[in-house]
N, C-alpha and C. Protein backbone atom coordinates (compact mmCIF):
# COMPACT_ATOMS: atom_id res chain seq x y z
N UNK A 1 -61.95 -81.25 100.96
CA UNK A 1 -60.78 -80.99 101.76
C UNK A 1 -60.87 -79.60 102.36
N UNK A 2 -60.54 -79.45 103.73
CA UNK A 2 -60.51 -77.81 104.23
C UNK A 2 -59.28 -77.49 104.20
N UNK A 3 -59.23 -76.36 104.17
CA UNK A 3 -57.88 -75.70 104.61
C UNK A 3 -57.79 -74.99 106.00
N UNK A 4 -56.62 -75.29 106.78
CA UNK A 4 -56.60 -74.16 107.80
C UNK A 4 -54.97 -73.69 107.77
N UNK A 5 -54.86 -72.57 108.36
CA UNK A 5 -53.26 -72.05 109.03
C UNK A 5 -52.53 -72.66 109.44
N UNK A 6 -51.68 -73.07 109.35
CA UNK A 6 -50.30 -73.84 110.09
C UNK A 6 -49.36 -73.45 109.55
N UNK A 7 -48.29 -72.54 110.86
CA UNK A 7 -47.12 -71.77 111.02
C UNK A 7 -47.09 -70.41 109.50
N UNK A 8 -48.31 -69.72 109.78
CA UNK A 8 -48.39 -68.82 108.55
C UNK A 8 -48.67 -69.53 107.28
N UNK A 9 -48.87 -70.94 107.00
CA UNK A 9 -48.95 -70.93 105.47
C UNK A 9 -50.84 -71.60 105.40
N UNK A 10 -50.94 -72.15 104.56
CA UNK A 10 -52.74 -72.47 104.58
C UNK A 10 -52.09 -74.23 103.92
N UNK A 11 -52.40 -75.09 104.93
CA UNK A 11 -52.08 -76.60 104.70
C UNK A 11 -53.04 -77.36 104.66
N UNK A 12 -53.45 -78.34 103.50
CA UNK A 12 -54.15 -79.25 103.18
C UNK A 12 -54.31 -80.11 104.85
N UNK A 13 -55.93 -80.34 105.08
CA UNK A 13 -56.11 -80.81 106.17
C UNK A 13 -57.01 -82.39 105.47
N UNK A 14 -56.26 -83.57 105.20
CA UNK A 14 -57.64 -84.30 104.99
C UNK A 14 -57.34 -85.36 105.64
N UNK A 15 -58.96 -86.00 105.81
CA UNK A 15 -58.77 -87.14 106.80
C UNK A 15 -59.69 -87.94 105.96
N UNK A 16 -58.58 -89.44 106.24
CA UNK A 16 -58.60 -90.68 105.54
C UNK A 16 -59.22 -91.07 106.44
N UNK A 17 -60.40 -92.17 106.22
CA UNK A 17 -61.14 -93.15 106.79
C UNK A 17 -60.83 -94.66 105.98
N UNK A 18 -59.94 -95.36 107.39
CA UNK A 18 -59.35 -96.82 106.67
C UNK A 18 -60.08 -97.63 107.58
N UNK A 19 -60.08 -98.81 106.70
CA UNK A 19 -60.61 -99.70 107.18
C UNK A 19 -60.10 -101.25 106.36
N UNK A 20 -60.48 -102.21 107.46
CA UNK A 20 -59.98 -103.47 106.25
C UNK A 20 -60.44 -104.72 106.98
N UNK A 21 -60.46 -105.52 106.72
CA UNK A 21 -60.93 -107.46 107.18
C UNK A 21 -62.56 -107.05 107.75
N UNK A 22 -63.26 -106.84 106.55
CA UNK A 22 -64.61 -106.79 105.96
C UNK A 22 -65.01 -108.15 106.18
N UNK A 23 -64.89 -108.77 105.55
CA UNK A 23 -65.23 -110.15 105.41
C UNK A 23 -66.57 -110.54 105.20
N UNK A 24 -67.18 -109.72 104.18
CA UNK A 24 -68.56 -110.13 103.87
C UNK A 24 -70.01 -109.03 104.78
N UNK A 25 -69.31 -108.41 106.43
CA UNK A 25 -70.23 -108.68 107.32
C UNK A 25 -71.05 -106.64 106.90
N UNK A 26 -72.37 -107.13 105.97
CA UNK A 26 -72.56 -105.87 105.20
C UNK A 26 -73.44 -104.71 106.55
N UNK A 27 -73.98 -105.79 107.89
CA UNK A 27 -74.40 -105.36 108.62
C UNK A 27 -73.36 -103.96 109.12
N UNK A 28 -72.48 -104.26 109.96
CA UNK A 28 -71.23 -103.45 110.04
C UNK A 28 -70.85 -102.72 109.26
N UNK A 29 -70.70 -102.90 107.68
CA UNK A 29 -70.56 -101.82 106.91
C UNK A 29 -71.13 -100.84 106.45
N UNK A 30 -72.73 -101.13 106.86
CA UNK A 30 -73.67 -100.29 106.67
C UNK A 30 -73.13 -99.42 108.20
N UNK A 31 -72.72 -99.64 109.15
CA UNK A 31 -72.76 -98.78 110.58
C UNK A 31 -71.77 -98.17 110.16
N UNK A 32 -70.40 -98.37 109.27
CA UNK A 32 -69.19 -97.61 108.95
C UNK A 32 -69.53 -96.13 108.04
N UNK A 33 -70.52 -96.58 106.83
CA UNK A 33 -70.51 -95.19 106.12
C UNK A 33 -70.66 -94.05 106.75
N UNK A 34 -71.91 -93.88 107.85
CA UNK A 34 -71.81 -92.47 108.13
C UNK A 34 -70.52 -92.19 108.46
N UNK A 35 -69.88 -92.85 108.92
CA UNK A 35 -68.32 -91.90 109.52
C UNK A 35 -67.32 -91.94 108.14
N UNK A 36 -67.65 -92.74 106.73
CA UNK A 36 -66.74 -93.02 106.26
C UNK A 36 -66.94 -91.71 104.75
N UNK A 37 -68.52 -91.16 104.91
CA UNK A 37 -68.54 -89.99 104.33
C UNK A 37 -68.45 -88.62 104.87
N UNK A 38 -67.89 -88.20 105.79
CA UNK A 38 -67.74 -87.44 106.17
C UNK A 38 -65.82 -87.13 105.59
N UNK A 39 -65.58 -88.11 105.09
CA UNK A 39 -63.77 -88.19 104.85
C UNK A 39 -63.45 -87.93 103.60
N UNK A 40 -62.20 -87.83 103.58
CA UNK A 40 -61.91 -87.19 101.99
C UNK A 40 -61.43 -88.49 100.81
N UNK A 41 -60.86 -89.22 101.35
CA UNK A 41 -60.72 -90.80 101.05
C UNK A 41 -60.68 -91.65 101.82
N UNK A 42 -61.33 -92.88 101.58
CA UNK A 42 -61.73 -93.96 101.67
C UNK A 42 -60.35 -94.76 101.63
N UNK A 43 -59.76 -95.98 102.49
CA UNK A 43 -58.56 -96.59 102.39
C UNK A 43 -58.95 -97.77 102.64
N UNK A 44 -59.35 -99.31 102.02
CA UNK A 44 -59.66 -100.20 102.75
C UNK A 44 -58.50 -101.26 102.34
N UNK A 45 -57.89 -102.15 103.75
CA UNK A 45 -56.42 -103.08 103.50
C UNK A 45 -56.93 -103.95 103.13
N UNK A 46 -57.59 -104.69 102.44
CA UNK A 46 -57.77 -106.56 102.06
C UNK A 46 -58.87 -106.69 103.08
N UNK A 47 -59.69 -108.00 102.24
CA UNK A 47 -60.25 -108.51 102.73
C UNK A 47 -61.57 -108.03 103.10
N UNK A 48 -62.09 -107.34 101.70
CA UNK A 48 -63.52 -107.28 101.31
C UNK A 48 -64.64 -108.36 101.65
N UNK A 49 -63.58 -109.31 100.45
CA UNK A 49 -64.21 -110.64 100.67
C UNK A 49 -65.13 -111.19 99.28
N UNK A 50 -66.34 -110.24 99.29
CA UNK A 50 -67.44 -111.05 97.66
C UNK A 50 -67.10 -109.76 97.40
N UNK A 51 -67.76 -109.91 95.81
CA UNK A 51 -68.16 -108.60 95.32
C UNK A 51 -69.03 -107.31 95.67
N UNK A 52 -69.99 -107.86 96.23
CA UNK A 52 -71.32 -107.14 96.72
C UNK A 52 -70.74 -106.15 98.00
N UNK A 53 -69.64 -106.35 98.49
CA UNK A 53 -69.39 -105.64 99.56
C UNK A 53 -68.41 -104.23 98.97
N UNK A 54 -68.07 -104.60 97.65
CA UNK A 54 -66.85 -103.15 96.87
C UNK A 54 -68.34 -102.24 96.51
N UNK A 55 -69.22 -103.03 95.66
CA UNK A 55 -70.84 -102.47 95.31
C UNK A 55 -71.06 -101.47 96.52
N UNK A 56 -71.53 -102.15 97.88
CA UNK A 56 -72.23 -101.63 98.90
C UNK A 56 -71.62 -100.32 99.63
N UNK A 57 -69.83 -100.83 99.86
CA UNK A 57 -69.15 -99.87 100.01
C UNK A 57 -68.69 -98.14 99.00
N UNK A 58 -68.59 -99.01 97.84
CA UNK A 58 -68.30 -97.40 96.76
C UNK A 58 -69.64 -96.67 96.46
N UNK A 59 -71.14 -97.29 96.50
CA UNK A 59 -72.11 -96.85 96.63
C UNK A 59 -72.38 -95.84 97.74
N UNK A 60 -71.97 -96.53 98.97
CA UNK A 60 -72.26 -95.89 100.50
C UNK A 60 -71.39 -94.48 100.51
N UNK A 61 -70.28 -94.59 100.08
CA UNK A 61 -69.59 -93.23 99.91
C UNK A 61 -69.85 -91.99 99.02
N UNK A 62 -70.26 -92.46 97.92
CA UNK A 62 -70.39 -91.57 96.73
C UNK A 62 -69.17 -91.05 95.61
N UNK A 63 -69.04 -90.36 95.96
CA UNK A 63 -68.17 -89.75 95.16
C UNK A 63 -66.41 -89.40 95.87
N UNK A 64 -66.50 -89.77 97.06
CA UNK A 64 -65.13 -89.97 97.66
C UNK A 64 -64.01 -91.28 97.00
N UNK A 65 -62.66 -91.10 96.75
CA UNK A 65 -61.87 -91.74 96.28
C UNK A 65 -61.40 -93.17 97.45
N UNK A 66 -61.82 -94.19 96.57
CA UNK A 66 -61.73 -95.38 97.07
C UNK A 66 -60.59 -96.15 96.91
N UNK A 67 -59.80 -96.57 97.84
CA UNK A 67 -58.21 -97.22 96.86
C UNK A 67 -58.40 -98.69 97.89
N UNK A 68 -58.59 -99.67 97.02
CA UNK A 68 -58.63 -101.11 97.74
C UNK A 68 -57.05 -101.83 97.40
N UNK A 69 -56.99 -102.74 98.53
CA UNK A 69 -55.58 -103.96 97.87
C UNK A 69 -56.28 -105.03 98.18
N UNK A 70 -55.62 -105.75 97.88
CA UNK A 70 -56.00 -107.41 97.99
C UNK A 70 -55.65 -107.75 98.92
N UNK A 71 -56.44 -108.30 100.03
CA UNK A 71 -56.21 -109.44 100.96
C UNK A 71 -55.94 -110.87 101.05
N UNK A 72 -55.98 -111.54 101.64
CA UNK A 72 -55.63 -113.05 101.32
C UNK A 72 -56.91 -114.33 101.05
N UNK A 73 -58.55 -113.24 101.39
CA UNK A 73 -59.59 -113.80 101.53
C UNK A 73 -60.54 -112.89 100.47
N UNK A 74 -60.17 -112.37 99.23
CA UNK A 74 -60.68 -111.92 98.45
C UNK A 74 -61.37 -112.93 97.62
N UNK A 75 -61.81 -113.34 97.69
CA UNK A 75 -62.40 -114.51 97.03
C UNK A 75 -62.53 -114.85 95.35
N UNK A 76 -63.17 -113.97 94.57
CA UNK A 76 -62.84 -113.71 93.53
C UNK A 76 -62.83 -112.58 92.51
N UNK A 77 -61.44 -112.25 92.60
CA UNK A 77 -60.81 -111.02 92.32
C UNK A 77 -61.15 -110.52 90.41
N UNK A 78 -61.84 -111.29 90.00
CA UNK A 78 -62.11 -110.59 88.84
C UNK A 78 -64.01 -110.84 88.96
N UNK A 79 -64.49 -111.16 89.34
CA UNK A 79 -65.68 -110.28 89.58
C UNK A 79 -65.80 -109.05 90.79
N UNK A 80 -64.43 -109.16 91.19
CA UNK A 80 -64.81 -107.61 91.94
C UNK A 80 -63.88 -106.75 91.19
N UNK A 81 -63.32 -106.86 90.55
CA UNK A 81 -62.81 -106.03 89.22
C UNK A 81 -63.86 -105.14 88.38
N UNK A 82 -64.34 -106.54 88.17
CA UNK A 82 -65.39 -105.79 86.99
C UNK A 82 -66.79 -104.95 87.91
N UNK A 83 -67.18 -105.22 89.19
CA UNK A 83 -67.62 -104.39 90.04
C UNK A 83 -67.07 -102.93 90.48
N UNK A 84 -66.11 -102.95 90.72
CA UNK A 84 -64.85 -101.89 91.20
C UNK A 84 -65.19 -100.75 89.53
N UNK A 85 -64.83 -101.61 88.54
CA UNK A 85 -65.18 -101.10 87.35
C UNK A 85 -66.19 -99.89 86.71
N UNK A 86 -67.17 -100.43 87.60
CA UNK A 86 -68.21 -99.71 87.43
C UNK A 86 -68.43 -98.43 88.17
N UNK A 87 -67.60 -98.06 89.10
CA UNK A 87 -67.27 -96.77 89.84
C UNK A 87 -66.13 -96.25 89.44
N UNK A 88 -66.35 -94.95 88.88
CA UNK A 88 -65.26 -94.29 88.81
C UNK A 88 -64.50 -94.29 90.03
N UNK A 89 -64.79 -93.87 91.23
CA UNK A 89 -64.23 -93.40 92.65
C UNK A 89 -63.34 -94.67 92.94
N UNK A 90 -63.13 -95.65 92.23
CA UNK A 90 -62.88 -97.29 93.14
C UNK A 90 -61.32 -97.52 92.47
N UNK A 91 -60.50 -97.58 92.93
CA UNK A 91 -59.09 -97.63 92.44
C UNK A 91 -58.16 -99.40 93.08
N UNK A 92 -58.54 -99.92 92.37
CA UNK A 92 -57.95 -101.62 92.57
C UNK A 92 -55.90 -101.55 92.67
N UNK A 93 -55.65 -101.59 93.30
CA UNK A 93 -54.17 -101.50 93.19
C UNK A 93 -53.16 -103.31 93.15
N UNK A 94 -54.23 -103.93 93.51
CA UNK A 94 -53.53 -105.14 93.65
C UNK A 94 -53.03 -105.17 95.30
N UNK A 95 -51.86 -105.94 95.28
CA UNK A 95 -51.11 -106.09 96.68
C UNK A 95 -50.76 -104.77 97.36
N UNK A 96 -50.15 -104.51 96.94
CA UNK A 96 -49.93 -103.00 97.56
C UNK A 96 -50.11 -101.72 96.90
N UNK A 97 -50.39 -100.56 97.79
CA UNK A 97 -50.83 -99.44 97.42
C UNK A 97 -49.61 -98.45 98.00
N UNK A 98 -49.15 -97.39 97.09
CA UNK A 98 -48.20 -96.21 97.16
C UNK A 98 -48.70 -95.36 96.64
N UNK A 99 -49.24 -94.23 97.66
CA UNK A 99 -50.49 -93.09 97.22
C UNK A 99 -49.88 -91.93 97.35
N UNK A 100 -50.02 -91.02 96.96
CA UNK A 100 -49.24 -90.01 97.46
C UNK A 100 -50.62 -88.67 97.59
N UNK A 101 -51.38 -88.14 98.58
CA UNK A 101 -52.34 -87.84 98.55
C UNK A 101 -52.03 -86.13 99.33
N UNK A 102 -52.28 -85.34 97.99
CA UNK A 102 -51.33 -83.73 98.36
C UNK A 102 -50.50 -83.74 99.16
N UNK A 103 -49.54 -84.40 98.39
CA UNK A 103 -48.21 -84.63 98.93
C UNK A 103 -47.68 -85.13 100.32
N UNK A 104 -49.45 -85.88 100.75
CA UNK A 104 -49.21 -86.57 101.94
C UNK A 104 -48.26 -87.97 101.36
N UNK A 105 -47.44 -88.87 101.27
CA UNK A 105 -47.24 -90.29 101.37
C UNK A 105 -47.98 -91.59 101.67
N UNK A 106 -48.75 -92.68 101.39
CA UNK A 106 -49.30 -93.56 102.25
C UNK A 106 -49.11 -94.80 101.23
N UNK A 107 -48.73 -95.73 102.30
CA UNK A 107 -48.23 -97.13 102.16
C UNK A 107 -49.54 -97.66 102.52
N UNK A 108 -49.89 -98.60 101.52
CA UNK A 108 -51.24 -99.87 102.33
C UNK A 108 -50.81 -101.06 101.30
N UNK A 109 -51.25 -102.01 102.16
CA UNK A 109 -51.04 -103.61 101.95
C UNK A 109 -51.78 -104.35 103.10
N UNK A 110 -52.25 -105.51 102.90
CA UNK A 110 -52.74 -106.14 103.55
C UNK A 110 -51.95 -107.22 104.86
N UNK A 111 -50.55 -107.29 104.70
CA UNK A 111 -50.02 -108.07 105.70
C UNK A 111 -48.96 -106.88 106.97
N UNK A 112 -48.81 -107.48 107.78
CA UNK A 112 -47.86 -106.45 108.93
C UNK A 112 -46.52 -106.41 108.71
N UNK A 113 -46.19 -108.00 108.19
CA UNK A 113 -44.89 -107.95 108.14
C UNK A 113 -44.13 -107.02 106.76
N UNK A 114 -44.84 -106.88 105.86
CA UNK A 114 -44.79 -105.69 104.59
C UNK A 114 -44.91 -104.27 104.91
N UNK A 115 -46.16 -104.26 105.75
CA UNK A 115 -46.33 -103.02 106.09
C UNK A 115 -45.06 -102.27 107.28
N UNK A 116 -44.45 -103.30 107.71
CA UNK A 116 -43.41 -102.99 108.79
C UNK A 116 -42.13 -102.52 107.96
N UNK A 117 -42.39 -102.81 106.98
CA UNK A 117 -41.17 -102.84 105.88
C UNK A 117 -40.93 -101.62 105.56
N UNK A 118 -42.59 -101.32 104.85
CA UNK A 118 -42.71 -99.90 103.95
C UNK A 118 -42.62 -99.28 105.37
N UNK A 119 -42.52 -98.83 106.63
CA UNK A 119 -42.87 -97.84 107.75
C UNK A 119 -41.46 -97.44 107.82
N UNK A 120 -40.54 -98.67 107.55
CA UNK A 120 -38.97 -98.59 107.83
C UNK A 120 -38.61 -97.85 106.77
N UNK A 121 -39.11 -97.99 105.90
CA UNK A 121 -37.97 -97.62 104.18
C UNK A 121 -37.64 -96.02 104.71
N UNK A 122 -38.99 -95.06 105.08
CA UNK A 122 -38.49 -93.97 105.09
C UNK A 122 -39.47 -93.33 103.83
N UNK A 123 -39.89 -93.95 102.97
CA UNK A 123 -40.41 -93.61 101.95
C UNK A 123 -42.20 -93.13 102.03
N UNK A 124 -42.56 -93.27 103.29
CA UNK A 124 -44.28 -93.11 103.49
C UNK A 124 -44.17 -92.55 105.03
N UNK A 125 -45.90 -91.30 105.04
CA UNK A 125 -45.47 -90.57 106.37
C UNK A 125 -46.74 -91.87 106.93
N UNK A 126 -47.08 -92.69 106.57
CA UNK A 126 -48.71 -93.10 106.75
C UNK A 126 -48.21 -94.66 105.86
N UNK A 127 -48.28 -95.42 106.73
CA UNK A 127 -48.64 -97.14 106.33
C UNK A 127 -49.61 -97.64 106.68
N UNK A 128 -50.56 -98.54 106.07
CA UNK A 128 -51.63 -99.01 106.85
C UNK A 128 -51.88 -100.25 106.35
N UNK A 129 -52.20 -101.44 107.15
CA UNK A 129 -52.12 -102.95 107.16
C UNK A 129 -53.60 -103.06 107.57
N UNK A 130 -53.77 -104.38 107.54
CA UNK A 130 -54.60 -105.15 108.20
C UNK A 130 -54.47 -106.50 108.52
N UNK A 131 -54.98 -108.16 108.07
CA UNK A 131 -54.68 -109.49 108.31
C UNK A 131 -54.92 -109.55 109.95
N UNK A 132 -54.32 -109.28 110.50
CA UNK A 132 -54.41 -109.76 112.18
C UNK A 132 -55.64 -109.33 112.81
N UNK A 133 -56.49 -108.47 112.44
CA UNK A 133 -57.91 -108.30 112.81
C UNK A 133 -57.76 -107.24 114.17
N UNK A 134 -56.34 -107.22 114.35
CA UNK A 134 -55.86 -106.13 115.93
C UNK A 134 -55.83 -104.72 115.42
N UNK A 135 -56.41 -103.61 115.86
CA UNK A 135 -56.16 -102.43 115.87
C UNK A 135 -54.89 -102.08 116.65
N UNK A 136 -54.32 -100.98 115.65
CA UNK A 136 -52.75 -100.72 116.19
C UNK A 136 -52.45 -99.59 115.96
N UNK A 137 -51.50 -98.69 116.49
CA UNK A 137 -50.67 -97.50 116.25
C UNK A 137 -49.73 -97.36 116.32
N UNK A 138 -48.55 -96.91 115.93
CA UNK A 138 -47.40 -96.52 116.11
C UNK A 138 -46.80 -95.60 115.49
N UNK A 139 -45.69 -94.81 115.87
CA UNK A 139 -44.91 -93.65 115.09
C UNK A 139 -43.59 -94.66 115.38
N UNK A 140 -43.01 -94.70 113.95
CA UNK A 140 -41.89 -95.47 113.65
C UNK A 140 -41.01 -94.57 112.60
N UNK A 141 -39.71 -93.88 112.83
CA UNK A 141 -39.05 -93.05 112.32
C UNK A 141 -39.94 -92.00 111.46
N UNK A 142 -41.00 -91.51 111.65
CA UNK A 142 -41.23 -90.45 111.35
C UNK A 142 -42.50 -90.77 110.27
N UNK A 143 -43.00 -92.53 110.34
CA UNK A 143 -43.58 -92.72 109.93
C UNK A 143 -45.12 -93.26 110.98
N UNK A 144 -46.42 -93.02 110.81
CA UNK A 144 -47.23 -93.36 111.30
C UNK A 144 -47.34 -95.30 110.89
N UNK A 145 -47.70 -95.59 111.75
CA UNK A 145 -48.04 -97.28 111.13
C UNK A 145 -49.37 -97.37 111.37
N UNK A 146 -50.33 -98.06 110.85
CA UNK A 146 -51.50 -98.05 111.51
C UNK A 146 -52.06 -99.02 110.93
N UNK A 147 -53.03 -100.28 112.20
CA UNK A 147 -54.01 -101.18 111.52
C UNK A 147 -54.96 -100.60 111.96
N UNK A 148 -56.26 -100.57 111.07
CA UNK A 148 -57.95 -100.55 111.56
C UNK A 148 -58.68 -101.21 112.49
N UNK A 149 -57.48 -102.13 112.73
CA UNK A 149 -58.50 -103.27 113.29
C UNK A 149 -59.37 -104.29 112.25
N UNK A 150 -60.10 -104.62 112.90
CA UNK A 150 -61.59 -105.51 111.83
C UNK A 150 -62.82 -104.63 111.69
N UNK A 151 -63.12 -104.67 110.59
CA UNK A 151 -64.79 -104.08 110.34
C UNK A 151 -65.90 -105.19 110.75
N UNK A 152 -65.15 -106.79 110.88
CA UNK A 152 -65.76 -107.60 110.45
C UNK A 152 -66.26 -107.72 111.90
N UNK A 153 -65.94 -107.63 113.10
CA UNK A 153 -66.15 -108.20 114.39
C UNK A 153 -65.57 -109.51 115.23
N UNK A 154 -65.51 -110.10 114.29
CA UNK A 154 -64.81 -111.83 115.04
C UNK A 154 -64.21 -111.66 116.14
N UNK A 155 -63.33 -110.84 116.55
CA UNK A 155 -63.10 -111.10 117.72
C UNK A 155 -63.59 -110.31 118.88
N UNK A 156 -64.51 -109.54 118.65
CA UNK A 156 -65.74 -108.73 119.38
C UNK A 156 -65.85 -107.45 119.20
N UNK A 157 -64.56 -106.70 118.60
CA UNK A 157 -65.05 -105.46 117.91
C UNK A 157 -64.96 -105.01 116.97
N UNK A 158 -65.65 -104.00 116.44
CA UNK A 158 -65.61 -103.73 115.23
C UNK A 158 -64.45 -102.48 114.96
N UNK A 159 -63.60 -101.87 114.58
CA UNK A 159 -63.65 -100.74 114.25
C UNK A 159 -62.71 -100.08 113.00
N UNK A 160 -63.02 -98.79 112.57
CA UNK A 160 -61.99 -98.28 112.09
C UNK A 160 -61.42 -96.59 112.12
N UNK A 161 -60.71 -96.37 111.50
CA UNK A 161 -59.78 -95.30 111.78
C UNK A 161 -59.91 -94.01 111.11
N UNK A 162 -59.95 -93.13 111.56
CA UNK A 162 -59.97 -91.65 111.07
C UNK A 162 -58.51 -91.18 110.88
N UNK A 163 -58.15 -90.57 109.77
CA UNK A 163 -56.94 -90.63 110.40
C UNK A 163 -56.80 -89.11 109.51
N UNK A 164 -56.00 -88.15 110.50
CA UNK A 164 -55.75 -86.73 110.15
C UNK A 164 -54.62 -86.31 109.90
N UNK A 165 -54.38 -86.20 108.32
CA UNK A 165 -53.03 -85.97 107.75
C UNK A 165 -51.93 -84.58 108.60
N UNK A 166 -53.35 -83.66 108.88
CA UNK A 166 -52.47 -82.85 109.27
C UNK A 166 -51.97 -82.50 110.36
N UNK A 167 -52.46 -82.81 111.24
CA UNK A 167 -52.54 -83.20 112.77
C UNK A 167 -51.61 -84.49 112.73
N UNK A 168 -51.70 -85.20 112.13
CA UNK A 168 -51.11 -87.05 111.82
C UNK A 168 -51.56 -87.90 113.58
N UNK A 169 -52.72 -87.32 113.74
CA UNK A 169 -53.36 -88.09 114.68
C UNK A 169 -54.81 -89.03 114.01
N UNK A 170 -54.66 -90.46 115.09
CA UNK A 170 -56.03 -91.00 114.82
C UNK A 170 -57.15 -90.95 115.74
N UNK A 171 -58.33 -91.17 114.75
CA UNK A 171 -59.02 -91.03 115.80
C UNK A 171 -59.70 -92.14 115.71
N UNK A 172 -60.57 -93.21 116.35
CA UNK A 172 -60.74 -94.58 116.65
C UNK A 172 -61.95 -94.91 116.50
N UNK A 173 -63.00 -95.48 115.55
CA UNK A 173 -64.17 -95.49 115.90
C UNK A 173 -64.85 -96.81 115.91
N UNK A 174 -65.51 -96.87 116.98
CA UNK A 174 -66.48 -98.72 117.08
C UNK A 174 -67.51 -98.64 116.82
N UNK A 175 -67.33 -99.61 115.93
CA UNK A 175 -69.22 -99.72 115.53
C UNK A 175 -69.90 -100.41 116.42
């Protein structure tokens, strides 16, 4: 994490690299790490998919903090348990995730209509979804909303999100 100045005080600057609807495709995920180690955590919404892809992914990062939820195409969730297991860095939350990351806030879950929920409560500065495979943005009462898009490609691109707590801008990247 760096630090820089903002309004005289020295403020935690870190940037999350999210991503989500994997779906197996390890080609693409191999093109994600370089951008996804350069970040301070790792955020992926559902939809890994096998095991071999939590392996390929918490490997590809190293030692950066990994927080997964469940998607609707996780296939089977206790051999990627006991995968996830084997990395310290890999944090399984189930359906939804409520992070609170130096006192940043962040909401993740895998559906929009949840994630539209948590953006409303007021309770997160940072929500992040996936399911629809659409990359998205929005500032909704003071909350960022944000999908990744797909890692997976299906509908012709790939991408995912940089996203800068302190700035609370994204930045967009295609594989």
């Amino acid at each position: 994490m760096q630090e820089r100045a903002k309004h005289g005080k020295e403020a935690a600057v870190m940037i999350l690299g999210i991503l989500s609807d994997s779906h197996d495709n390890i080609w693409k995920l191999a093109d994600a790490i370089p951008h996804l180690q350069s970040t301070d955590v790792v955020i992926h919404c559902g939809d890994l998919c096998a095991p071999f892809m939590v392996k390929r992914l918490a490997a590809g990062i190293g030692s950066i903090p990994l927080h997964i939820v469940w998607g609707n195409n996780d296939g089977d969730p206790q051999a990627i348990a006991r995968v996830a297991s084997s990395f310290s860095n890999v944090h399984l939350h189930g359906q939804a995730a409520k992070l609170e990351l130096e006192g940043f806030r962040v909401g993740v879950n895998h559906y929009p209509e949840i994630a539209h929920e948590f953006a409303s409560s007021g309770n997160f500065d940072l929500v992040c979804y996936g399911h629809d495979h659409t990359a998205y943005e929005e500032q909704r009462q003071g909350c960022f909303l944000l999908n990744p898009g797909e890692l997976m490609g299906m509908n012709g691109r790939s991408t995912i999100a940089l996203f800068d707590t302190s700035a609370r801008s994204v930045t967009w990247v295609e594989l």
